[in-house]
C-alpha atoms as a PDB file:
ATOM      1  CA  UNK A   1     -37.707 -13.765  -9.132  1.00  0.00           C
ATOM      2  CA  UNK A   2     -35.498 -12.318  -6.292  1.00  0.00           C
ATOM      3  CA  UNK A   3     -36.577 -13.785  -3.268  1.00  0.00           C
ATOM      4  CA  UNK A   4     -38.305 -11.243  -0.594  1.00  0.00           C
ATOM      5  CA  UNK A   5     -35.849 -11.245   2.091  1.00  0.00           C
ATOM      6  CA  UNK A   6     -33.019 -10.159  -0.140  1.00  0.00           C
ATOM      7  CA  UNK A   7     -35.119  -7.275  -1.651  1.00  0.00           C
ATOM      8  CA  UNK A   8     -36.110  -6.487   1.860  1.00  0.00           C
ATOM      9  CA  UNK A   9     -32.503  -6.141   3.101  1.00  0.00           C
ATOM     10  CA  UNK A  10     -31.320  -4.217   0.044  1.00  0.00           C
ATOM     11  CA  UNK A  11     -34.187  -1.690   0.389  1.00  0.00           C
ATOM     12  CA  UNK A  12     -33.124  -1.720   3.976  1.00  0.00           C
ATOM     13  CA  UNK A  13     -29.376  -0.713   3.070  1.00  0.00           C
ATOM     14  CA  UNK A  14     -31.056   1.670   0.154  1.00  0.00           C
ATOM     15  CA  UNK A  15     -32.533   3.464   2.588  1.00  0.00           C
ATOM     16  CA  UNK A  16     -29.929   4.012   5.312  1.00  0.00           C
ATOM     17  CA  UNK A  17     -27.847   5.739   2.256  1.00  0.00           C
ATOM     18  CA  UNK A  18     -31.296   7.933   1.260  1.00  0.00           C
ATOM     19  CA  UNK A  19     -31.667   8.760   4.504  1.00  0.00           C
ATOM     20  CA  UNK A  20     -27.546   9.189   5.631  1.00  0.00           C
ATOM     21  CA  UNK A  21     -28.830   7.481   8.667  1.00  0.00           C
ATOM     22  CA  UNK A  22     -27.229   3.774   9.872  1.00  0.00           C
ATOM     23  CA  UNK A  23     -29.332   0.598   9.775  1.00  0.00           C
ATOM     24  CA  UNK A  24     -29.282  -2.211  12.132  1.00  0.00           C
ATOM     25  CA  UNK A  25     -27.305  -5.104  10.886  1.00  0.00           C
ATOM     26  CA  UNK A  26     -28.833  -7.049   7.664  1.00  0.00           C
ATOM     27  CA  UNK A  27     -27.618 -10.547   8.642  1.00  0.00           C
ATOM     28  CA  UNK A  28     -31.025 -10.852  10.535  1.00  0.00           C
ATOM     29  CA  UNK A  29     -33.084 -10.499   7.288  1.00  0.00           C
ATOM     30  CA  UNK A  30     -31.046 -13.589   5.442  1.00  0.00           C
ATOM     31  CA  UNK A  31     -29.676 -17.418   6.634  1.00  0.00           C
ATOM     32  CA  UNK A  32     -26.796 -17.475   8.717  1.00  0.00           C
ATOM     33  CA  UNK A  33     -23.791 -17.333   6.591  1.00  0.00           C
ATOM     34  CA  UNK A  34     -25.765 -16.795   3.167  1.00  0.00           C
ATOM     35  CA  UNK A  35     -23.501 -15.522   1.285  1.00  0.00           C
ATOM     36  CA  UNK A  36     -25.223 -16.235  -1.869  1.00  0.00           C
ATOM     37  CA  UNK A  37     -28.151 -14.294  -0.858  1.00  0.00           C
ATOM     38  CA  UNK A  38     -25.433 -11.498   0.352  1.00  0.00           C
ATOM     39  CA  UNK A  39     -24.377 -10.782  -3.167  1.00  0.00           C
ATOM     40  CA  UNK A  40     -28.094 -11.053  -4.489  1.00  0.00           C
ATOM     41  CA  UNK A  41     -28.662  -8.069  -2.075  1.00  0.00           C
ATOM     42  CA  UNK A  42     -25.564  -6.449  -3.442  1.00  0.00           C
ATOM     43  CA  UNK A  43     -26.180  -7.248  -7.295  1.00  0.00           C
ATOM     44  CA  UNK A  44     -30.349  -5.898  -6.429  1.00  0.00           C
ATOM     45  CA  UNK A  45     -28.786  -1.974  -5.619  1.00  0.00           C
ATOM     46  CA  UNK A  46     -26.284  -2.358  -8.132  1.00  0.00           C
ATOM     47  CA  UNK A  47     -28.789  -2.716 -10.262  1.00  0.00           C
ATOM     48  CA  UNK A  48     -30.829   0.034  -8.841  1.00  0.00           C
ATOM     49  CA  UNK A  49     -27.764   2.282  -8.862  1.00  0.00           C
ATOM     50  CA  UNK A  50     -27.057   1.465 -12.642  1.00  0.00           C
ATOM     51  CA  UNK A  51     -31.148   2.131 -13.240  1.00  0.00           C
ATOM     52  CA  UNK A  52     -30.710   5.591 -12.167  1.00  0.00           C
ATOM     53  CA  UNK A  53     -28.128   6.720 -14.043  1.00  0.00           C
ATOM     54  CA  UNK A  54     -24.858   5.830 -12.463  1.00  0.00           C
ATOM     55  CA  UNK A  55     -21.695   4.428 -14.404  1.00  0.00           C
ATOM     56  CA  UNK A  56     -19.754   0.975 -13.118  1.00  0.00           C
ATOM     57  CA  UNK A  57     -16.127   1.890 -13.551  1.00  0.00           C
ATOM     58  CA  UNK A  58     -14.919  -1.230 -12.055  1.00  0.00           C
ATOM     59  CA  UNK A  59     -14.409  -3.659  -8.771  1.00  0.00           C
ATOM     60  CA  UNK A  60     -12.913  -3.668  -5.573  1.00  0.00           C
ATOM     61  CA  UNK A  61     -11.650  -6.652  -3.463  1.00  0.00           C
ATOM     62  CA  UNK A  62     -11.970  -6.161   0.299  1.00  0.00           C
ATOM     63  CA  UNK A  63     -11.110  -8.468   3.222  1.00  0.00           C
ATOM     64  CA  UNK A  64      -7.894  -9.251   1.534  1.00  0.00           C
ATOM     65  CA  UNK A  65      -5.121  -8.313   4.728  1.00  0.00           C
ATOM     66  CA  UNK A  66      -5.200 -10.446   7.933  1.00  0.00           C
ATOM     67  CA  UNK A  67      -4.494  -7.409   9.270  1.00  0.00           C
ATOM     68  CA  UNK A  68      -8.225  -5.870   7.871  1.00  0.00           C
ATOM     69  CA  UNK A  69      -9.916  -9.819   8.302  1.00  0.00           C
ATOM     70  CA  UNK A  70      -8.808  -9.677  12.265  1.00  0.00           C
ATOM     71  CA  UNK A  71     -10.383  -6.127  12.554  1.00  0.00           C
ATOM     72  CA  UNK A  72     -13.574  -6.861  10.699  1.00  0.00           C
ATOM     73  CA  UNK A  73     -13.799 -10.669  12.191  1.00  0.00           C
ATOM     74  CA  UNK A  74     -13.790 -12.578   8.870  1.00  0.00           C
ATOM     75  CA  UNK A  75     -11.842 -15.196   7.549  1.00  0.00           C
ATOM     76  CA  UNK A  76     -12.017 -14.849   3.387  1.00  0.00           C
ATOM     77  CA  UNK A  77     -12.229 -11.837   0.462  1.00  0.00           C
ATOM     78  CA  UNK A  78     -14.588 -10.268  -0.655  1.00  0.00           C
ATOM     79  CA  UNK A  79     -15.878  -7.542  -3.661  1.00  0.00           C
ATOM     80  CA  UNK A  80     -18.189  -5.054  -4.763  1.00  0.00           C
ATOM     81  CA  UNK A  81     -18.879  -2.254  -7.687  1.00  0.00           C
ATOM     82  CA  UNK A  82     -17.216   0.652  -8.169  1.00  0.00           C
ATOM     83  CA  UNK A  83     -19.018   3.743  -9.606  1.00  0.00           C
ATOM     84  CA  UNK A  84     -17.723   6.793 -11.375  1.00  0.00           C
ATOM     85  CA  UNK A  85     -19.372   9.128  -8.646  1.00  0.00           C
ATOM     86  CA  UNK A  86     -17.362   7.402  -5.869  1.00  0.00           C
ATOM     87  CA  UNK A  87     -13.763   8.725  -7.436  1.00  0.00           C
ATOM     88  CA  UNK A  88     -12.437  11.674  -5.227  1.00  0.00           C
ATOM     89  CA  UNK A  89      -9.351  13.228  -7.389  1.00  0.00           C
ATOM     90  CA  UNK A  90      -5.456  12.642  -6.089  1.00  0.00           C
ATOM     91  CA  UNK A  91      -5.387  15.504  -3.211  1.00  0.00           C
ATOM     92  CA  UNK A  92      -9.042  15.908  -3.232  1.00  0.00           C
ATOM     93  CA  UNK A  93     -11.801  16.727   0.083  1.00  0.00           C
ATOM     94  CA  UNK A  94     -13.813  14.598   0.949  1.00  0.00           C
ATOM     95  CA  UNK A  95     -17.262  16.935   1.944  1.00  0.00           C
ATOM     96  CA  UNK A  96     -18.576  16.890   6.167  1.00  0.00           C
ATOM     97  CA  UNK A  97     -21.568  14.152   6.360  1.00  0.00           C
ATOM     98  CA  UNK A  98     -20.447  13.394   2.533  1.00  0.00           C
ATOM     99  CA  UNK A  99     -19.967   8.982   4.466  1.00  0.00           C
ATOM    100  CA  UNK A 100     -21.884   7.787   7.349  1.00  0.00           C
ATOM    101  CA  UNK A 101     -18.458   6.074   9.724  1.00  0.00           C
ATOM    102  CA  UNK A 102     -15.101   6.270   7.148  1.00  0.00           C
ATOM    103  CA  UNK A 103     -12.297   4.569   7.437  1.00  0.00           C
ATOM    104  CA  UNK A 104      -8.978   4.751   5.105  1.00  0.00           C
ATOM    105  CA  UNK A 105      -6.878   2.105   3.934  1.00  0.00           C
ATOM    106  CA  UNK A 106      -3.926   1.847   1.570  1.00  0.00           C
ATOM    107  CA  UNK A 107      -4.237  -0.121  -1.823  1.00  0.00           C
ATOM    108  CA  UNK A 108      -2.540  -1.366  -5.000  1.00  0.00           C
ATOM    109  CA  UNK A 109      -5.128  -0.151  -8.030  1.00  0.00           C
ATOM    110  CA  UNK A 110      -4.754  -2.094 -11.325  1.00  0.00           C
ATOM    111  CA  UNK A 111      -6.186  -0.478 -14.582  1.00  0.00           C
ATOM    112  CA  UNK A 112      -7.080  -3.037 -17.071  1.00  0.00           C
ATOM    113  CA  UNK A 113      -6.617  -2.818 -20.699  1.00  0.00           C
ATOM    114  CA  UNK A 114      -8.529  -6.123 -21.633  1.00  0.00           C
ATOM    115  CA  UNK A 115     -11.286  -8.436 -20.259  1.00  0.00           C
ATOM    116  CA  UNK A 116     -10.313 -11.422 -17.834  1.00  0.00           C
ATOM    117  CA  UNK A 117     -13.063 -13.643 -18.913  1.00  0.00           C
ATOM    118  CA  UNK A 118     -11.713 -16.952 -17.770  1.00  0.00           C
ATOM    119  CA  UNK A 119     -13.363 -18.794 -14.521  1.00  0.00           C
ATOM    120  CA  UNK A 120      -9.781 -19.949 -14.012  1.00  0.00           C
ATOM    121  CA  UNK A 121      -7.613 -16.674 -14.190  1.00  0.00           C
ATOM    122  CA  UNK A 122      -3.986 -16.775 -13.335  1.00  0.00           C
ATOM    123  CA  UNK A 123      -1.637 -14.075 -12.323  1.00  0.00           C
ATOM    124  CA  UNK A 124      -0.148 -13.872 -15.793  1.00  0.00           C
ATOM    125  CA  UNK A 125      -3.759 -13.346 -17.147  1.00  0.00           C
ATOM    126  CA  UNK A 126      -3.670 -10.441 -14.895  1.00  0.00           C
ATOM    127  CA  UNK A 127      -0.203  -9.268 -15.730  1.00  0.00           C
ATOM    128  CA  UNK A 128      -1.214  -9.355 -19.627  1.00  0.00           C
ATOM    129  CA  UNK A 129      -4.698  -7.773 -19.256  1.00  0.00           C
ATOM    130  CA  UNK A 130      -2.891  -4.758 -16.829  1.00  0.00           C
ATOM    131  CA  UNK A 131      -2.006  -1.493 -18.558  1.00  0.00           C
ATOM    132  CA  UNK A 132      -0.813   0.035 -15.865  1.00  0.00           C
ATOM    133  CA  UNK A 133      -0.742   0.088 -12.016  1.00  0.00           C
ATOM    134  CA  UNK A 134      -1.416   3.329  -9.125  1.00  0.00           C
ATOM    135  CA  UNK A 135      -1.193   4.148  -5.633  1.00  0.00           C
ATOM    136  CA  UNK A 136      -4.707   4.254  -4.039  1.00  0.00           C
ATOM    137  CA  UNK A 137      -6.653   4.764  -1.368  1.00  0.00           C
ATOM    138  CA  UNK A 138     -10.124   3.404  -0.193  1.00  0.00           C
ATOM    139  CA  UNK A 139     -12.092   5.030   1.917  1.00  0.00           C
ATOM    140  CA  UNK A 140     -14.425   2.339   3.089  1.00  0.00           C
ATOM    141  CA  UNK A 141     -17.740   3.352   4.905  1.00  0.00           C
ATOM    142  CA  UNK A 142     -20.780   0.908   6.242  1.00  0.00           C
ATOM    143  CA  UNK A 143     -24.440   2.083   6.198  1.00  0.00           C
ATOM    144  CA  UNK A 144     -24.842  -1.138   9.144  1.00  0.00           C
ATOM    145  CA  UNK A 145     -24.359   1.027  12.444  1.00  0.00           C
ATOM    146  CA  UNK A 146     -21.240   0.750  14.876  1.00  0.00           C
ATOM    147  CA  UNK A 147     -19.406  -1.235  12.203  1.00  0.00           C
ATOM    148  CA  UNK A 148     -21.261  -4.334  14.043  1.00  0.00           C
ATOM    149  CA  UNK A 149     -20.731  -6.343  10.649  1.00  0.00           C
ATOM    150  CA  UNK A 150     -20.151 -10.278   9.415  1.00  0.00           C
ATOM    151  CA  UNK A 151     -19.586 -11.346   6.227  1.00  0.00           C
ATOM    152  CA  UNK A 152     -22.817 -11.448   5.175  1.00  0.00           C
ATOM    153  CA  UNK A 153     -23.456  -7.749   6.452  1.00  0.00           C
ATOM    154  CA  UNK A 154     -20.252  -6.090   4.885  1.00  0.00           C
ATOM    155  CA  UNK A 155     -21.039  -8.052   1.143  1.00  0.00           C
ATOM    156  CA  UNK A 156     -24.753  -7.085   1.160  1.00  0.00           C
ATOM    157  CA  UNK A 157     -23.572  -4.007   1.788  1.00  0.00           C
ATOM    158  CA  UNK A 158     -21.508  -3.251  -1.790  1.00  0.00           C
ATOM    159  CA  UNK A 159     -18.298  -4.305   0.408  1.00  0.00           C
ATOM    160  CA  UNK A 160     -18.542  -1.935   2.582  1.00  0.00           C
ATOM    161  CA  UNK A 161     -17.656   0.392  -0.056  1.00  0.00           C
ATOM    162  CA  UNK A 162     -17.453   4.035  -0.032  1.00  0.00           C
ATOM    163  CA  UNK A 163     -15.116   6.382  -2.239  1.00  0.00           C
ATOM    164  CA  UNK A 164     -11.574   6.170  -3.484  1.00  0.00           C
ATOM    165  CA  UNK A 165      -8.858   7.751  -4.446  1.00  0.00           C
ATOM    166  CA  UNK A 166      -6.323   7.112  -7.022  1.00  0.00           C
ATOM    167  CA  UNK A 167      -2.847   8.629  -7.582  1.00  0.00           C
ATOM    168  CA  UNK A 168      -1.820  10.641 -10.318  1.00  0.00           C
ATOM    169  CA  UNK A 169       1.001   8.789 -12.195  1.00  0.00           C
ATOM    170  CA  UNK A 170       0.377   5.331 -14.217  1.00  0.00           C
ATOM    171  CA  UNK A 171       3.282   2.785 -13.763  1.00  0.00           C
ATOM    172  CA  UNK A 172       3.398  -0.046 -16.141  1.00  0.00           C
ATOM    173  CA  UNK A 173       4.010  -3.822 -14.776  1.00  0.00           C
ATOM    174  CA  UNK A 174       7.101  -4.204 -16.234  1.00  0.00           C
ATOM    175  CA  UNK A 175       9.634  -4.828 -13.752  1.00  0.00           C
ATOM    176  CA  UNK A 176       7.340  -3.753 -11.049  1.00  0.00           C
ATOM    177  CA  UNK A 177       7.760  -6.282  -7.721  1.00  0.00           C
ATOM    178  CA  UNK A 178       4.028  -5.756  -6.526  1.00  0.00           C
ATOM    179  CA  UNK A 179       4.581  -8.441  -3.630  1.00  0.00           C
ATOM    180  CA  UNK A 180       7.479  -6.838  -2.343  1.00  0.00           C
ATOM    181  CA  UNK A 181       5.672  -3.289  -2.303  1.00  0.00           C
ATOM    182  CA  UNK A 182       6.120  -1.367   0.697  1.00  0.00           C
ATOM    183  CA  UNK A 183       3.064   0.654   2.334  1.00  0.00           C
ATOM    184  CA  UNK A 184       2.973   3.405   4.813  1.00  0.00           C
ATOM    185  CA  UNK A 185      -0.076   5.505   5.268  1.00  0.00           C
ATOM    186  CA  UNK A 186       0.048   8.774   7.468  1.00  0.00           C
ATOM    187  CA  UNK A 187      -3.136  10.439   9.452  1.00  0.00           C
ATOM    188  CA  UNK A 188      -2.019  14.053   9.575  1.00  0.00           C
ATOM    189  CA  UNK A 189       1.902  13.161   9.108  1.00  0.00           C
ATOM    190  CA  UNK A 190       1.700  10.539  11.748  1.00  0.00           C
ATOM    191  CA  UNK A 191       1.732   6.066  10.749  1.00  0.00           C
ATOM    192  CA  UNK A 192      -1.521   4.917  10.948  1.00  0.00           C
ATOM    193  CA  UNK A 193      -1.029   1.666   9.055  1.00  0.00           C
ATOM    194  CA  UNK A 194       2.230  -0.066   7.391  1.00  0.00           C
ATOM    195  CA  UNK A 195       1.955  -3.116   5.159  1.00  0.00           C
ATOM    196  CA  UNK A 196       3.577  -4.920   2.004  1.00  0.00           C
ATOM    197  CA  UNK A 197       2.225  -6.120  -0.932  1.00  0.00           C
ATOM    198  CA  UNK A 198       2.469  -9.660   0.340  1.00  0.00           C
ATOM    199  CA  UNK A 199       0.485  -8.254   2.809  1.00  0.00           C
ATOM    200  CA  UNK A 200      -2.753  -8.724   0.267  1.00  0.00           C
ATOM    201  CA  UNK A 201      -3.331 -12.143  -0.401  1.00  0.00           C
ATOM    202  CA  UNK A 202       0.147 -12.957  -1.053  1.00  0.00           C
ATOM    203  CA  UNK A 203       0.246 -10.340  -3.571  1.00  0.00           C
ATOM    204  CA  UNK A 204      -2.249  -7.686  -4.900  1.00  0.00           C
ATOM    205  CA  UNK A 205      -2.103 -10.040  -8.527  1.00  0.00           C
ATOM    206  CA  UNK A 206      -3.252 -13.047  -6.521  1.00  0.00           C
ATOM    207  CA  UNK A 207      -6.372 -10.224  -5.478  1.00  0.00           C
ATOM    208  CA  UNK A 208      -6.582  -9.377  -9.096  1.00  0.00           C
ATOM    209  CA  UNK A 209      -6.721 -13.649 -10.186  1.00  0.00           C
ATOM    210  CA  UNK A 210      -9.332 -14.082  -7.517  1.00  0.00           C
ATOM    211  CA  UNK A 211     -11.642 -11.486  -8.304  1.00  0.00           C
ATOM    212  CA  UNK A 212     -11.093 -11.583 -11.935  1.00  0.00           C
ATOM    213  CA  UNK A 213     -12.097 -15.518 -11.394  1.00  0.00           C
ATOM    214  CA  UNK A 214     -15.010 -15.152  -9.050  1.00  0.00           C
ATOM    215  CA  UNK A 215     -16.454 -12.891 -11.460  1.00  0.00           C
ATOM    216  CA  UNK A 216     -15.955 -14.999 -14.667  1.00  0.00           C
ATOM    217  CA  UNK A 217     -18.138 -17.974 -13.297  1.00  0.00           C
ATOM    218  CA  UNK A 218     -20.684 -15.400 -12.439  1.00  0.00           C
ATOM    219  CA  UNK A 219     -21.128 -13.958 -15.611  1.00  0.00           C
ATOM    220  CA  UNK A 220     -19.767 -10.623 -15.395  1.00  0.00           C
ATOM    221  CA  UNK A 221     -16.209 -10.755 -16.227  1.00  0.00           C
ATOM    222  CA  UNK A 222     -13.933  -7.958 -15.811  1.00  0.00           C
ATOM    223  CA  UNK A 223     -13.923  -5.647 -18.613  1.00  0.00           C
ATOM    224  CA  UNK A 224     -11.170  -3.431 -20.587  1.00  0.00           C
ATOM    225  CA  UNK A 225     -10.585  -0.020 -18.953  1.00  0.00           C
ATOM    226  CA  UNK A 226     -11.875  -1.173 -15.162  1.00  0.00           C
ATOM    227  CA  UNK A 227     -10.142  -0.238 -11.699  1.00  0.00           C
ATOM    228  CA  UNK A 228      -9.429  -3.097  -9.747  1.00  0.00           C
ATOM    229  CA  UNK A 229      -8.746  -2.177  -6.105  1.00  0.00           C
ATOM    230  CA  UNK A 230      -7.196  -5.290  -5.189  1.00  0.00           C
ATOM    231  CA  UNK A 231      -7.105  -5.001  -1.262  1.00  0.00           C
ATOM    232  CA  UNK A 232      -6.071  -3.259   2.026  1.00  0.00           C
ATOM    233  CA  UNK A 233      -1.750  -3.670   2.462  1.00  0.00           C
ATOM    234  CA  UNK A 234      -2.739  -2.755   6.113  1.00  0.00           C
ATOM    235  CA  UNK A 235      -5.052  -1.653   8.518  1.00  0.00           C
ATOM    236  CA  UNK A 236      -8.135   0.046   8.168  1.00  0.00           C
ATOM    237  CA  UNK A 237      -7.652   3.948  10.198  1.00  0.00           C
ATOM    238  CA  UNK A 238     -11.012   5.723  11.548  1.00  0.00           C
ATOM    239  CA  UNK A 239     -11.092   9.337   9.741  1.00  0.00           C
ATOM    240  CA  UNK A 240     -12.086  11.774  11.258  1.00  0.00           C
ATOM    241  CA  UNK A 241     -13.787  16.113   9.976  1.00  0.00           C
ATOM    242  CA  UNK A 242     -10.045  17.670   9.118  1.00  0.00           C
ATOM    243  CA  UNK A 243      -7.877  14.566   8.517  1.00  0.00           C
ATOM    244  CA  UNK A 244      -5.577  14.553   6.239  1.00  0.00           C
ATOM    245  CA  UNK A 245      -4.033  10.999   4.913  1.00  0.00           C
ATOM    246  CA  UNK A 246      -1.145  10.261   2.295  1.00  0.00           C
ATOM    247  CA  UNK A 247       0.304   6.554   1.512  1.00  0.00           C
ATOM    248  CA  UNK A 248       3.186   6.208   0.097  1.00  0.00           C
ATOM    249  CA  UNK A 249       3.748   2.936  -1.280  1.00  0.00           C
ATOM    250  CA  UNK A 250       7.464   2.059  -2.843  1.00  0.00           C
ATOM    251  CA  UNK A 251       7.877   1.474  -6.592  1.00  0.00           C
ATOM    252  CA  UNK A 252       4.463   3.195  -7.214  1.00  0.00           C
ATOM    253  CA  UNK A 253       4.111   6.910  -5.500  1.00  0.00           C
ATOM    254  CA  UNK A 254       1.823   8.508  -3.048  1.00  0.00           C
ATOM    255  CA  UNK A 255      -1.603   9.328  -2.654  1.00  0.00           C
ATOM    256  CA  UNK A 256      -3.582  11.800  -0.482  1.00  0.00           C
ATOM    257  CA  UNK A 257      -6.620  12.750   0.541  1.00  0.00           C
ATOM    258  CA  UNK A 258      -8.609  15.284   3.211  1.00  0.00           C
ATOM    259  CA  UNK A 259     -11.819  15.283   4.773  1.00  0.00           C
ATOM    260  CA  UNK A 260     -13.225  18.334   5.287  1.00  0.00           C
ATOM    261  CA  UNK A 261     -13.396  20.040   8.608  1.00  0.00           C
ATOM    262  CA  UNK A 262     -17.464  19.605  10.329  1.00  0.00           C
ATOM    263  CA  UNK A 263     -19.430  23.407  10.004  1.00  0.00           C
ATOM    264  CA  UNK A 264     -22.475  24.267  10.986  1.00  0.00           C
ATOM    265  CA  UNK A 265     -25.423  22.715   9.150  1.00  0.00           C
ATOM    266  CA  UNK A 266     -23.525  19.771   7.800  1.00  0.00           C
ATOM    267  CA  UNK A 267     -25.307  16.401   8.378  1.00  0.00           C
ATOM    268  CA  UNK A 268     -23.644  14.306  10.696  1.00  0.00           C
END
């Protein structure tokens, strides 16, 4: 039986997405630095979301750049579930009111072509499972209001996780240097945010071993044909009604994305 403060603070979160209106923070509703109970609220509308009809087309780790820990104020990773309605295509708009606060950051995505069902995944389990790999962006969004998030707040909340956006071209592993990636992301032709793959964990594959692990010894391994977004290579930029972002990130392409300018009648 799920226990009643973790249904209460997923209905909570439910509702500030029904409603496109921010909640107050959810850490209040849950032990300090219950983590567990965290990912019960996040598994609860998972569940809900997988109840009414939407697909699970993979994971996302978040938290993975100092850069992205200092700005949040947490010290470790983190994931949630990614759903086919949250893909926005390569060059795509993002609709006025569409997120409640969004905020862009550049990513490595990994496409698997075969479970990682060991509780003690390595980087080559990651590098055999891989079909190929893709520039990305996330754009991450928080029902909690003002950002005013801890851990616990930003994992109840599916990671904080909004849409994203993957680039067009698939490029296989094979001699690919993903630690020694280069990252720059633009707002509007202007550097918002520069990074490296190192930048992630030590390497986006390191991401890839720890989620890939964490999920194993929970039961729900990483399956065949998943995204993995693997983690921020630098910081997080606020976006803004007619911004336009592209990251280019060496050895795997670019990506872009624009929000759509505000109009009348568009919820806020």
């Amino acid at each position: 039986m799920t226990a009643p403060e973790v249904l209460k603070a997923a209905e909570v979160l439910h509702e500030a997405v029904r409603t496109n209106s921010p909640c107050p923070p959810v850490r209040s509703l849950l032990a300090e630095g219950d983590i567990r109970s965290a990912y019960a609220v996040q598994r609860t509308n998972v569940e809900r979301g997988v109840a009414a009809g939407r697909r699970i087309v993979g994971r996302k780790v978040g938290l993975t750049s100092p850069a992205v820990q200092t700005q949040v104020g947490v010290d470790q990773p983190d994931f949630g579930t990614l759903f086919a309605d949250m893909t926005v295509p390569d060059g795509g708009r993002v609709a006025a009111g569409r997120l409640l606060q969004p905020k862009v950051e550049a990513e490595v995505a990994l496409v698997l072509g075969a479970e990682l069902q060991h509780r003690d995944c390595t980087v080559v389990d990651v590098l055999r499972a891989t079909d190929f790999a893709l520039p990305a962006l996330e754009i991450v969004d928080s029902r909690i209001a003002d950002w005013d998030i801890t851990i616990v707040d930003t994992v109840a909340d599916n990671a904080s996780s909004g849409l994203f956006v993957l680039g067009s071209t698939p490029v296989p592993l094979t001699g690919l240097d993903l630690r020694g990636v280069r990252m720059t992301m633009t707002r509007g032709g202007e550097p918002v945010s520069e990074g490296t793959g190192a930048d992630c964990l030590g390497s986006p594959l390191n991401a890839a071993a720890w989620l890939a692990s964490t999920l194993a010894a929970m039961g729900d391994p990483l399956r065949a044909g998943d995204v993995v977004l693997t983690g921020a290579l630098g910081p997080m930029a606020v976006a803004a009604p007619g911004d336009r972002f592209e990251a280019r990130i060496s050895q795997l392409g670019r990506v872009t994305v624009e929000f759509a300018k505000q109009t009348k009648g568009d919820r806020p």
